[in-house]
PDB file of N, CA and C in Angstrom:
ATOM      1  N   UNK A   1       9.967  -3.752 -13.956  1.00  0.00           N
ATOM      2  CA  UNK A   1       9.260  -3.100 -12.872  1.00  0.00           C
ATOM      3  C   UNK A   1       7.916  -2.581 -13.395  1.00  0.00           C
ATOM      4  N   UNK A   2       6.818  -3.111 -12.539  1.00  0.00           N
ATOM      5  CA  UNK A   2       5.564  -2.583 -13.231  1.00  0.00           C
ATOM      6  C   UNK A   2       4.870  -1.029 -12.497  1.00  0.00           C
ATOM      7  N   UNK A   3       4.284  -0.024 -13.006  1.00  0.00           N
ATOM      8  CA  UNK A   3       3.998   0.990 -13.640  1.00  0.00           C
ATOM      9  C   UNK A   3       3.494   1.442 -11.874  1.00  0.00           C
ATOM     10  N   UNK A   4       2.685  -0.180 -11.866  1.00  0.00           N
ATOM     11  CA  UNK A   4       1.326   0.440 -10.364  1.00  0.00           C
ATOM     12  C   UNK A   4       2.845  -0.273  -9.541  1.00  0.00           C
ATOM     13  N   UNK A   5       2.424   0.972  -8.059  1.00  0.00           N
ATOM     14  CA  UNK A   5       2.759   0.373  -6.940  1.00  0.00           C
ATOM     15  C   UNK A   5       1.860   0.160  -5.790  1.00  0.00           C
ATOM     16  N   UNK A   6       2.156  -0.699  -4.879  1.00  0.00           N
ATOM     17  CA  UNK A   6       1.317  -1.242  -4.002  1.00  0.00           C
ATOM     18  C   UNK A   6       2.066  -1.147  -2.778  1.00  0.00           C
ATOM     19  N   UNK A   7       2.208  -0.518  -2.138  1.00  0.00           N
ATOM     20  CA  UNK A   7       2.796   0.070  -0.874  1.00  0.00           C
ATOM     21  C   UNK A   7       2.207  -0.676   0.508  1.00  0.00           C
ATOM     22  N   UNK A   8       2.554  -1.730   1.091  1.00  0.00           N
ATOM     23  CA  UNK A   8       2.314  -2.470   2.019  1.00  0.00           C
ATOM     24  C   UNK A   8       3.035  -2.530   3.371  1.00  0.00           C
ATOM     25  N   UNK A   9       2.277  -3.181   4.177  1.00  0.00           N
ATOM     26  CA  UNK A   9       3.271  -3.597   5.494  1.00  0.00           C
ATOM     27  C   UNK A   9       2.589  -5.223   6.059  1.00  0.00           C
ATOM     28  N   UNK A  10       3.979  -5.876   5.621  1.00  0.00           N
ATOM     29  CA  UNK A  10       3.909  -7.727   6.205  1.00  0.00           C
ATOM     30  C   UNK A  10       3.521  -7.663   7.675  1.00  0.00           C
ATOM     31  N   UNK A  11       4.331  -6.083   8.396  1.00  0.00           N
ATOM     32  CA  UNK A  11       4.779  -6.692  10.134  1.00  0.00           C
ATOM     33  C   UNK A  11       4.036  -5.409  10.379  1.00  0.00           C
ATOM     34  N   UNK A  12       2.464  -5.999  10.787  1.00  0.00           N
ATOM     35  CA  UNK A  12       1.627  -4.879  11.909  1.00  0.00           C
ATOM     36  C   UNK A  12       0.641  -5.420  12.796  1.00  0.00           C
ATOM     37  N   UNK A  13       0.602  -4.764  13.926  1.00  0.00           N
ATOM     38  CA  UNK A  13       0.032  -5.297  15.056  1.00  0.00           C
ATOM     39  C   UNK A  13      -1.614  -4.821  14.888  1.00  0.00           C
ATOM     40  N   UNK A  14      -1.976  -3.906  13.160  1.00  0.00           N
ATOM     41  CA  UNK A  14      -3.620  -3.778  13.326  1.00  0.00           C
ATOM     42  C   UNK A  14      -3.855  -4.682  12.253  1.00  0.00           C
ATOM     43  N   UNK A  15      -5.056  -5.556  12.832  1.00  0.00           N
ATOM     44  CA  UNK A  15      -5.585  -6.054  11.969  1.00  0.00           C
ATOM     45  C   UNK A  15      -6.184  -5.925  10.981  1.00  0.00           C
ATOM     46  N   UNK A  16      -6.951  -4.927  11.020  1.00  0.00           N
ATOM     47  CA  UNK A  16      -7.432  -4.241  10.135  1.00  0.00           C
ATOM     48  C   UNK A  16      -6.465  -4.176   9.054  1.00  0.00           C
ATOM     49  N   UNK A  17      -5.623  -3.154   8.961  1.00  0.00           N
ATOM     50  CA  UNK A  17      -4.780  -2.954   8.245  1.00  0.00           C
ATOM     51  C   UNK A  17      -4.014  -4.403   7.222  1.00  0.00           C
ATOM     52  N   UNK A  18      -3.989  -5.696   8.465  1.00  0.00           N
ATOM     53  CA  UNK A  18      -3.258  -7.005   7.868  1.00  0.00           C
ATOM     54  C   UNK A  18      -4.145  -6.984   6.703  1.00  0.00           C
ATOM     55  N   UNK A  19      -5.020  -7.133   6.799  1.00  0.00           N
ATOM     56  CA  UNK A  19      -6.544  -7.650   6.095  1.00  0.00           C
ATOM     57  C   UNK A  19      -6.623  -6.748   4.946  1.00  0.00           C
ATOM     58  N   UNK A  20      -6.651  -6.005   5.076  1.00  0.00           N
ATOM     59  CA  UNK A  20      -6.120  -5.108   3.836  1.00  0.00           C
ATOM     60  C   UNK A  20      -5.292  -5.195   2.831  1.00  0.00           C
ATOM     61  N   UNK A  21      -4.182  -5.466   3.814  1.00  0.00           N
ATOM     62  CA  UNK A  21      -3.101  -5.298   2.975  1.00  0.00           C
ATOM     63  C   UNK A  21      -2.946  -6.750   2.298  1.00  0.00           C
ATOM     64  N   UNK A  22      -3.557  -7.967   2.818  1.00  0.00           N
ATOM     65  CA  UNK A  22      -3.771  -9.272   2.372  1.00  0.00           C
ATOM     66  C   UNK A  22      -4.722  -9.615   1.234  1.00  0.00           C
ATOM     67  N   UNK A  23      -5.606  -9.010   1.494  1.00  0.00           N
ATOM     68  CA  UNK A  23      -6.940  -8.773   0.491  1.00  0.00           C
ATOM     69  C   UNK A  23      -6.248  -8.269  -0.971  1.00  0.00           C
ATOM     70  N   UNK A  24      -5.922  -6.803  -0.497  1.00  0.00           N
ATOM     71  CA  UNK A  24      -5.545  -6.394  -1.622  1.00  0.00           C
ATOM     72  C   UNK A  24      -4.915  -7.177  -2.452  1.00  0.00           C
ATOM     73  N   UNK A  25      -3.691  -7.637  -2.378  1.00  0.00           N
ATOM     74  CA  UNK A  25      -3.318  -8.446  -2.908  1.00  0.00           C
ATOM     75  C   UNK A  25      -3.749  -9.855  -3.880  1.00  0.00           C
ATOM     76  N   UNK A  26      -4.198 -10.293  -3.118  1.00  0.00           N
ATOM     77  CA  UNK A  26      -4.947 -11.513  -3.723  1.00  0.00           C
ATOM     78  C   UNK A  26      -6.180 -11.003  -4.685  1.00  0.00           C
ATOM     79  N   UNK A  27      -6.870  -9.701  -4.737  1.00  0.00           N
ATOM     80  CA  UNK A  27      -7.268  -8.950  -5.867  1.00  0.00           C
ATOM     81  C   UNK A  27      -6.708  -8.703  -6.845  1.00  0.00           C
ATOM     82  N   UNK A  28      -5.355  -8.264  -7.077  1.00  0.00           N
ATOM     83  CA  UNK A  28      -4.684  -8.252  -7.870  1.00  0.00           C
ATOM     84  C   UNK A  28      -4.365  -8.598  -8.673  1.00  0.00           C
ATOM     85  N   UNK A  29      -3.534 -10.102  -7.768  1.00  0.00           N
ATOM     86  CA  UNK A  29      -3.288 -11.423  -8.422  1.00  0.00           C
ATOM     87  C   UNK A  29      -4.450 -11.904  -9.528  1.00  0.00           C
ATOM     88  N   UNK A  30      -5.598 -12.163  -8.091  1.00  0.00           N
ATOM     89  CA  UNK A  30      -6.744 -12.691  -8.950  1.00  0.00           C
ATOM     90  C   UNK A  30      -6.886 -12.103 -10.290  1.00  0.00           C
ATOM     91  N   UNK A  31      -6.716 -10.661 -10.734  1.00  0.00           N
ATOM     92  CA  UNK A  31      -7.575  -9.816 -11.733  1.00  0.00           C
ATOM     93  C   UNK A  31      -6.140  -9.859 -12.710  1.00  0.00           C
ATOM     94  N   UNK A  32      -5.193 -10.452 -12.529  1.00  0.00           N
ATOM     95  CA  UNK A  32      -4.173 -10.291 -13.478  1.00  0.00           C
ATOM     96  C   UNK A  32      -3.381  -9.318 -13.545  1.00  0.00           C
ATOM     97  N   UNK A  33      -3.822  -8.045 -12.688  1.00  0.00           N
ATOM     98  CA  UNK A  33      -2.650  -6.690 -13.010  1.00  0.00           C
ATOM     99  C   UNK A  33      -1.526  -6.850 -12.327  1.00  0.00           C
ATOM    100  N   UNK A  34      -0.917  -6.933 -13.248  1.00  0.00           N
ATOM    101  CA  UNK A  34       0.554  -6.618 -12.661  1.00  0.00           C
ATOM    102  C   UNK A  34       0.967  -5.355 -11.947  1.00  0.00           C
ATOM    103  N   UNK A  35       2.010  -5.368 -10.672  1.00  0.00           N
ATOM    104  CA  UNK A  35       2.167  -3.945  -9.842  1.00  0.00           C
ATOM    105  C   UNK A  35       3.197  -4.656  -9.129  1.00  0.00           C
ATOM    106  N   UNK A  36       3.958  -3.587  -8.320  1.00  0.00           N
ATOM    107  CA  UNK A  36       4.993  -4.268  -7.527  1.00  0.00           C
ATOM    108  C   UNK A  36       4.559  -3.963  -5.959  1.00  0.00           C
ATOM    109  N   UNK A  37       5.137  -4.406  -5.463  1.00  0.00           N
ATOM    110  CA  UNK A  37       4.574  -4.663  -3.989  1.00  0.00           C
ATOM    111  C   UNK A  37       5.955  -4.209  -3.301  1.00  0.00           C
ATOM    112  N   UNK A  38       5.995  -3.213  -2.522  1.00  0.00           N
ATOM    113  CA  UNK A  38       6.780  -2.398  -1.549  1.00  0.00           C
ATOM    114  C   UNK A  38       6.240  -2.874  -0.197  1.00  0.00           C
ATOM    115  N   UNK A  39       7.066  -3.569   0.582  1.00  0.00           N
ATOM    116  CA  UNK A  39       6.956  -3.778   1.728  1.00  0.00           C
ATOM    117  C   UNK A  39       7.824  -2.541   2.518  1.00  0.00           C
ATOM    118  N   UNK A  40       7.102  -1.563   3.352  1.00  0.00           N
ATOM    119  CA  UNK A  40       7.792  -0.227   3.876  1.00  0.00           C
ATOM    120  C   UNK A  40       7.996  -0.687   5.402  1.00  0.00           C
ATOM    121  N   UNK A  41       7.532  -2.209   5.313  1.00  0.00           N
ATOM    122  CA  UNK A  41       8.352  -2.361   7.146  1.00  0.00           C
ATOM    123  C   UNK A  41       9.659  -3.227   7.276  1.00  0.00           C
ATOM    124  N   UNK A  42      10.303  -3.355   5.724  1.00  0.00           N
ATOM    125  CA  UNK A  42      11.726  -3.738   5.467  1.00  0.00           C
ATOM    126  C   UNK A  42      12.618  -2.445   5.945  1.00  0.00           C
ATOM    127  N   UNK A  43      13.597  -2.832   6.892  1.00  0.00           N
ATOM    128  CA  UNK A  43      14.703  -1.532   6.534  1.00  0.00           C
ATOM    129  C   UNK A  43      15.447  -1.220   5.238  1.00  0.00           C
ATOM    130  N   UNK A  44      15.396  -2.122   4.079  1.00  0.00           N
ATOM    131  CA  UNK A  44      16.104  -1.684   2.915  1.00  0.00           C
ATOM    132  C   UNK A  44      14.806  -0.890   1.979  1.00  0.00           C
ATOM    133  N   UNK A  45      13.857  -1.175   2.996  1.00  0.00           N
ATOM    134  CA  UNK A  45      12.673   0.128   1.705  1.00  0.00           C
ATOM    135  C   UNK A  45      12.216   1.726   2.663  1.00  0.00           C
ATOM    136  N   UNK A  46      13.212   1.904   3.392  1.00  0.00           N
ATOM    137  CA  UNK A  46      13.127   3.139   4.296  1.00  0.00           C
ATOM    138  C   UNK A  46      12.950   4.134   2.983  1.00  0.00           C
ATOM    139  N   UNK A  47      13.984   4.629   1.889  1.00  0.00           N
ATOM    140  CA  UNK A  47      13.581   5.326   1.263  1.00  0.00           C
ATOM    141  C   UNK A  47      12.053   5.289   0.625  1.00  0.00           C
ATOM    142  N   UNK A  48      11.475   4.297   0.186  1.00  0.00           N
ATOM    143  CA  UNK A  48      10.105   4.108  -0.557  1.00  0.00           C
ATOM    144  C   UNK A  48       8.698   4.147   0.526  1.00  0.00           C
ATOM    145  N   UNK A  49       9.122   3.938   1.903  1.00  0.00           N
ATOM    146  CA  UNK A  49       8.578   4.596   3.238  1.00  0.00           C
ATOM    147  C   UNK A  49       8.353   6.180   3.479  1.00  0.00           C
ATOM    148  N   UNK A  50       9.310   6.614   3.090  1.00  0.00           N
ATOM    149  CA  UNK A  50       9.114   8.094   3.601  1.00  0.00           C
ATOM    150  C   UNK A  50       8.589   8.544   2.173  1.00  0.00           C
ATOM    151  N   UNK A  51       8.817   8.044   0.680  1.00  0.00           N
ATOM    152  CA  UNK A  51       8.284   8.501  -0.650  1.00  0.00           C
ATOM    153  C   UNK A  51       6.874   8.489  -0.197  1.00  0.00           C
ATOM    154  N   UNK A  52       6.810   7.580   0.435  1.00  0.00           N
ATOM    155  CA  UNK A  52       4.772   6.921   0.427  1.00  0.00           C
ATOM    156  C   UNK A  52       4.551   7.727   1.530  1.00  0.00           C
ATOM    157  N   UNK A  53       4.853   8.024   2.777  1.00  0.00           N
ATOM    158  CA  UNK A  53       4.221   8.865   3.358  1.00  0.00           C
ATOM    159  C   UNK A  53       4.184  10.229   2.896  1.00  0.00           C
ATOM    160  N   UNK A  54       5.518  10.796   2.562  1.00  0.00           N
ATOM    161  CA  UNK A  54       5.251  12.495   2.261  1.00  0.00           C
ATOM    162  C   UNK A  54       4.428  12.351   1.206  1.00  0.00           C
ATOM    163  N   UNK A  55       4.536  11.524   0.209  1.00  0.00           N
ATOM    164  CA  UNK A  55       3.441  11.953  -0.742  1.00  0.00           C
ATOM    165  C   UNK A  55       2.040  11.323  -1.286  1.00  0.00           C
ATOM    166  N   UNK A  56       1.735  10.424   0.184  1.00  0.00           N
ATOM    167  CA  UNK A  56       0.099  10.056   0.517  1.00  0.00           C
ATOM    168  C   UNK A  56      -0.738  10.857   0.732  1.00  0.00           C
ATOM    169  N   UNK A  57      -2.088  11.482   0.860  1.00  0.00           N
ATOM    170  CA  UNK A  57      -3.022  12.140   1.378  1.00  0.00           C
ATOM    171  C   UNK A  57      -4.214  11.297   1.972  1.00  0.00           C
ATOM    172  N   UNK A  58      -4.151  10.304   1.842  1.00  0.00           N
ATOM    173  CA  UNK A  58      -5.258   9.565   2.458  1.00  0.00           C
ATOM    174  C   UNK A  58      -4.324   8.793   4.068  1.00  0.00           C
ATOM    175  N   UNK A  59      -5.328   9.367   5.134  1.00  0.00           N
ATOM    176  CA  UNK A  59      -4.539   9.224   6.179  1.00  0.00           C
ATOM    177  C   UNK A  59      -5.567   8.298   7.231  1.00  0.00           C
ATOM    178  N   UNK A  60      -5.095   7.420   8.603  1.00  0.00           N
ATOM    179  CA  UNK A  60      -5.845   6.930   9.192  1.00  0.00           C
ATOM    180  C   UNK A  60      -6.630   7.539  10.136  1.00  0.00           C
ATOM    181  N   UNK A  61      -7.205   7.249  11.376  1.00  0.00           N
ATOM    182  CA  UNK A  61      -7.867   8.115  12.077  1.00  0.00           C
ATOM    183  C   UNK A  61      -7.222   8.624  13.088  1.00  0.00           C
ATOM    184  N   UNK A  62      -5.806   8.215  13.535  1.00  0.00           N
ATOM    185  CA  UNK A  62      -4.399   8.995  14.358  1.00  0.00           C
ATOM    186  C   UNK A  62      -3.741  10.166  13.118  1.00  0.00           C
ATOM    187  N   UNK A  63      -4.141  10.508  11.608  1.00  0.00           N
ATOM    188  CA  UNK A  63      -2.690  10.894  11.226  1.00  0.00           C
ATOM    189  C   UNK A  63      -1.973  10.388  10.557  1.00  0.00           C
ATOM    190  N   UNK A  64      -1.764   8.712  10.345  1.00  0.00           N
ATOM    191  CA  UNK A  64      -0.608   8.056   9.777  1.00  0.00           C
ATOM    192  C   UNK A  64      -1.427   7.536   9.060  1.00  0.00           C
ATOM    193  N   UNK A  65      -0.686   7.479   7.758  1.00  0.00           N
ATOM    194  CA  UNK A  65      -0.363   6.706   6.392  1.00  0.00           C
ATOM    195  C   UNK A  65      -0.713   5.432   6.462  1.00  0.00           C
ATOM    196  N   UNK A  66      -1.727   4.623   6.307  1.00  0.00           N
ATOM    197  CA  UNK A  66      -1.421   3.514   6.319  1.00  0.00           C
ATOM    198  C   UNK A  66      -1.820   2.216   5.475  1.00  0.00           C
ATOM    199  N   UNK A  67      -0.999   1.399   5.208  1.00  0.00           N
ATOM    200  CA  UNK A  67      -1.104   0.358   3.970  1.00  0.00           C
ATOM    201  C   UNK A  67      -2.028   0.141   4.081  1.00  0.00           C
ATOM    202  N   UNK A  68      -2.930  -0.038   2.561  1.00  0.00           N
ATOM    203  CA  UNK A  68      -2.055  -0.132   1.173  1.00  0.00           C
ATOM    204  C   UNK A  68      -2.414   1.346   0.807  1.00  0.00           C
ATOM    205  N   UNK A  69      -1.231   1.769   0.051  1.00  0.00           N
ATOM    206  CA  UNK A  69      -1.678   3.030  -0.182  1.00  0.00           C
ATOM    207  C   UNK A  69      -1.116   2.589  -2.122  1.00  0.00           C
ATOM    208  N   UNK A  70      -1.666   2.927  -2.715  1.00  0.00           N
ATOM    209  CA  UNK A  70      -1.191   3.425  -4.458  1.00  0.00           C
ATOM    210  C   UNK A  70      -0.726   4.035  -5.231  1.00  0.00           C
ATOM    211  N   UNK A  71       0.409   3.807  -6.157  1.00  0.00           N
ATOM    212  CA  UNK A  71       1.141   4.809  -7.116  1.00  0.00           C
ATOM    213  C   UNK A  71       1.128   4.363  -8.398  1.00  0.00           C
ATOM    214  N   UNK A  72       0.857   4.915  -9.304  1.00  0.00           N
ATOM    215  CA  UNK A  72       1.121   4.915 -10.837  1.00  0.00           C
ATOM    216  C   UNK A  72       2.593   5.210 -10.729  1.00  0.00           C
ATOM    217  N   UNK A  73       3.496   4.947 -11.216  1.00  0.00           N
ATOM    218  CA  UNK A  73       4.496   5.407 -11.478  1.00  0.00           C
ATOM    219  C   UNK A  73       5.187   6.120  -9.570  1.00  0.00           C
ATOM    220  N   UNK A  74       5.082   7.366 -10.202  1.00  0.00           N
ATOM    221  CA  UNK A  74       4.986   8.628  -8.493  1.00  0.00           C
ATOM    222  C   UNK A  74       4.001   9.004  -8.594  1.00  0.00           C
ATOM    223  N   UNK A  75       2.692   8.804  -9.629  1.00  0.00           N
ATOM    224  CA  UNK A  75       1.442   9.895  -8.942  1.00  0.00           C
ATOM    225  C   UNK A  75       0.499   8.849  -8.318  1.00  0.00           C
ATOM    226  N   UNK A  76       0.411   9.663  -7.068  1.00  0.00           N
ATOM    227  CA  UNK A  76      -0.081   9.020  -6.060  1.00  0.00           C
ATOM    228  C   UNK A  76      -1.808   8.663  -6.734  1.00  0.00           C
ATOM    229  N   UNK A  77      -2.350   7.735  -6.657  1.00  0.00           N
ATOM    230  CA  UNK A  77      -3.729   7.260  -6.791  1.00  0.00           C
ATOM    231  C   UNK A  77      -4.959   6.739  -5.471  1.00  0.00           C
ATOM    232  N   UNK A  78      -4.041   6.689  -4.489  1.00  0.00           N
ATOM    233  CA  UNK A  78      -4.992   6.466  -3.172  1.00  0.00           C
ATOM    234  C   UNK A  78      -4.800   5.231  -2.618  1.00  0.00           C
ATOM    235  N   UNK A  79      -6.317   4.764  -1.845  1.00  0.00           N
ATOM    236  CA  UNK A  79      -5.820   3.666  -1.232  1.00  0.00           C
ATOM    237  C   UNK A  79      -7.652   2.808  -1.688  1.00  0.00           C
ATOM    238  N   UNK A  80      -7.256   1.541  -1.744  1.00  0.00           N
ATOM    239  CA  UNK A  80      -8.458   0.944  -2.389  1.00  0.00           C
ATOM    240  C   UNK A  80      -9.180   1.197  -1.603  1.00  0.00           C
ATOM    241  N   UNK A  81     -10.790   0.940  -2.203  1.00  0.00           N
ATOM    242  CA  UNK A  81     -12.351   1.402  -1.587  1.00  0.00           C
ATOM    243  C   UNK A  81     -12.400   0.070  -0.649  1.00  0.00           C
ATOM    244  N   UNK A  82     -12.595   0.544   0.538  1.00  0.00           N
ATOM    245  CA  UNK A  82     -13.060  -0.695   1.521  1.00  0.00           C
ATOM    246  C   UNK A  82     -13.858  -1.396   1.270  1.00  0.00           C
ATOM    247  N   UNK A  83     -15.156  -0.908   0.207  1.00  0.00           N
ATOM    248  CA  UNK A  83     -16.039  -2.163  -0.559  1.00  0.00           C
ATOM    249  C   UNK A  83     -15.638  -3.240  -1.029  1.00  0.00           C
ATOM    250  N   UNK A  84     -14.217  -2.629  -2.014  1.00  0.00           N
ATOM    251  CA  UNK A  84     -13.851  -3.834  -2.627  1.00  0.00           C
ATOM    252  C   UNK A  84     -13.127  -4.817  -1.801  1.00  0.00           C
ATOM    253  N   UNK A  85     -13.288  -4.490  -0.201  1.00  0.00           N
ATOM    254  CA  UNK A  85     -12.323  -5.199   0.464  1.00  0.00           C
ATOM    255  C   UNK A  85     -13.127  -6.621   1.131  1.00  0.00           C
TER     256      UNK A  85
END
């Protein structure tokens, strides 16, 4: 299990957000770092859903949490710079 996490969602109706969460990825890949990828719109990752929301601070413009958000380990690191997106 690698160190970074990458906190995602496969199944959403904003695009924005798809694009994101697609991008990111393929950055990743591309750059070689290894991280694991949490899909939080599985019902078997409900626990790693509510980890990533209570302990996100970067929020959307309703309030909610939303992919990709980042963890070292549990300390939360944010959510990538839309530049790099």
């Amino acid at each position: 299990m690698a160190p970074l996490k990458v906190y995602v969602a496969s199944a959403t109706a904003n695009p924005e957000t798809k694009y994101r969460v697609q991008r990111t990825l393929m950055i990743l890949d591309g750059l070689g770092i290894p991280f694991d990828s949490i899909d939080i719109t599985k019902p078997e990752h409900a626990e790693q859903r509510r980890f990533m929301r209570e302990n996100a601070s970067k929020k959307g413009p309703n309030g909610a949490v939303l992919p990709p958000q980042f963890f070292y380990e549990d300390e939360y690191l944010g959510v990538c710079p839309i530049h790099l997106l």
